[in-house]
Each structure stands twice: as structure tokens, then as C-alpha cells.
Protein backbone atom coordinates (compact mmCIF):
# COMPACT_ATOMS: atom_id res chain seq x y z
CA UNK A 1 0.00 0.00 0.00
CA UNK A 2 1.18 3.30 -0.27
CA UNK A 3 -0.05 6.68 0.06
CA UNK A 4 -0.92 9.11 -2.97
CA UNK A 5 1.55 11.56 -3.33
CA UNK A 6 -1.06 14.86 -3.12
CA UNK A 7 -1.70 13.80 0.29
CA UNK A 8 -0.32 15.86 3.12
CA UNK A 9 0.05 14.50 6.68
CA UNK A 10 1.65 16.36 9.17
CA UNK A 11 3.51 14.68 12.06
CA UNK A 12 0.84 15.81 14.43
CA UNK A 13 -2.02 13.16 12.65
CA UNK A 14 -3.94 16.17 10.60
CA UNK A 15 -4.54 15.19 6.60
CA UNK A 16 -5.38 17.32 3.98
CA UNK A 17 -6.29 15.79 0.38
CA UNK A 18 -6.15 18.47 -1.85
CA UNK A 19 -7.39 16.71 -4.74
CA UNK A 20 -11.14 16.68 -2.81
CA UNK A 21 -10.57 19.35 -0.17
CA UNK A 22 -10.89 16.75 3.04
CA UNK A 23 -9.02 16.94 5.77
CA UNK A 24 -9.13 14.40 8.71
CA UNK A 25 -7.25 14.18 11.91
CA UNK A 26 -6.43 10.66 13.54
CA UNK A 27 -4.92 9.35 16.73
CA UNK A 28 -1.10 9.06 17.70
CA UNK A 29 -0.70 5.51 17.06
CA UNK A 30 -2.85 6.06 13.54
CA UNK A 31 -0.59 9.45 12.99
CA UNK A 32 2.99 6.71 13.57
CA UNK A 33 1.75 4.40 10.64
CA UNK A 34 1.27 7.06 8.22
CA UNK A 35 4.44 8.14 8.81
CA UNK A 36 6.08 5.10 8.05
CA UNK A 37 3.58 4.20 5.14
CA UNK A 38 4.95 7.40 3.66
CA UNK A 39 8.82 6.27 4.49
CA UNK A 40 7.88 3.56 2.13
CA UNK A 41 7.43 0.87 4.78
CA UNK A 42 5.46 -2.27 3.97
CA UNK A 43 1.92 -2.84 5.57
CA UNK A 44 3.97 -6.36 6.71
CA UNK A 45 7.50 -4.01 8.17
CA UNK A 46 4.68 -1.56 10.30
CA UNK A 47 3.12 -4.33 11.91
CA UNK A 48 6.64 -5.52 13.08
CA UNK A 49 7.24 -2.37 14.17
CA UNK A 50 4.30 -1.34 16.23
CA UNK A 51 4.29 -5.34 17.54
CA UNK A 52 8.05 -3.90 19.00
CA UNK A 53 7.13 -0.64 20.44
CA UNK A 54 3.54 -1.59 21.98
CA UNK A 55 1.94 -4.20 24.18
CA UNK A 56 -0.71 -5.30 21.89
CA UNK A 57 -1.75 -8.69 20.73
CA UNK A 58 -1.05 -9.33 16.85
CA UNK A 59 -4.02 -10.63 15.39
CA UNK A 60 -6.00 -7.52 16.97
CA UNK A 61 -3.14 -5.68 15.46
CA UNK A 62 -3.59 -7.44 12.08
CA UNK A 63 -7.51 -6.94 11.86
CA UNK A 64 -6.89 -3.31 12.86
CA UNK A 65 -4.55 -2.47 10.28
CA UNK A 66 -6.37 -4.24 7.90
CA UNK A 67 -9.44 -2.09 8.75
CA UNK A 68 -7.48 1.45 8.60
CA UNK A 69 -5.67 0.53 5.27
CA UNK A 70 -9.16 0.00 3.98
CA UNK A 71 -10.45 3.03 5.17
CA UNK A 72 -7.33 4.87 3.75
CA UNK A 73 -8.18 3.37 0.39
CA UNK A 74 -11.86 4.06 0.81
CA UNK A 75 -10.89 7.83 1.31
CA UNK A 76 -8.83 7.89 -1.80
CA UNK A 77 -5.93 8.81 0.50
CA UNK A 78 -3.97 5.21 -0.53
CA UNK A 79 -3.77 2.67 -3.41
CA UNK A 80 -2.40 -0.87 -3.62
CA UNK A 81 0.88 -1.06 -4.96
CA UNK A 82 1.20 -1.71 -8.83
């Protein structure tokens, strides 16, 4: 997955898609993976990240990155890689 290039995300969690005119503003944890989706890391290199850094139990990490990549994708904010 990555993100579309138009999209701006600041470090703080706000987005702004200028091709609509949307902006959104998501939690810390949400903010950290769209930082590293836009360093170019893999949906499979974030999970193995955040797995490191928080106490949280994978498969309830899976199903809720699997949920918020959707929703990125739904919002036109992210595309599966070609």
C-alpha cells in the first residue's frame, strides 16, 4: 500500500487531500503508521514495528490495520501497490 503523493500528513495526525478538499485528523498511534507508510514501509515491516514498540496482541493488530488501510483506500488517500 502506499499513500498518494497529493496527500499531506503532518507529524501531528492532521490530513489534507487536496485533490477533494478533506481533511481528517487521527490518533497518535494512527498518525505513527502514516508516517512510516509514507517512508515507504510495507503494511507487513509496520506491523513488526508497532508489535516492537507496543503491548498489543497481533491478530487484533492485524484486523486493525487491515481495517485502517481499507479506510485509507476508501478515502482515496492510498492505493495498492502496482
Amino acid at each position: 500500500m502506499i499513500l498518494k503523493k497529493s496527500v499531506a500528513i503532518s507529524e501531528t495526525g492532521f490530513i489534507f487531500n487536496p485533490a477533494t478538499g478533506d481533511s481528517y485528523t487521527v490518533n497518535p498511534i494512527a498518525a505513527e503508521i502514516l508516517q512510516l507508510l509514507k517512508a515507504a514501509k510495507s503494511l507487513a515491516e509496520i506491523k513488526q514495528e508497532i508489535l516492537q514498540q507496543y503491548d498489543v496482541d497481533e491478530k487484533t493488530l492485524e484486523e486493525d490495520l487491515s481495517d485502517f488501510s481499507s479506510h485509507l483506500q476508501q478515502l482515496g488517500l492510498a492505493e495498492h501497490e502496482a
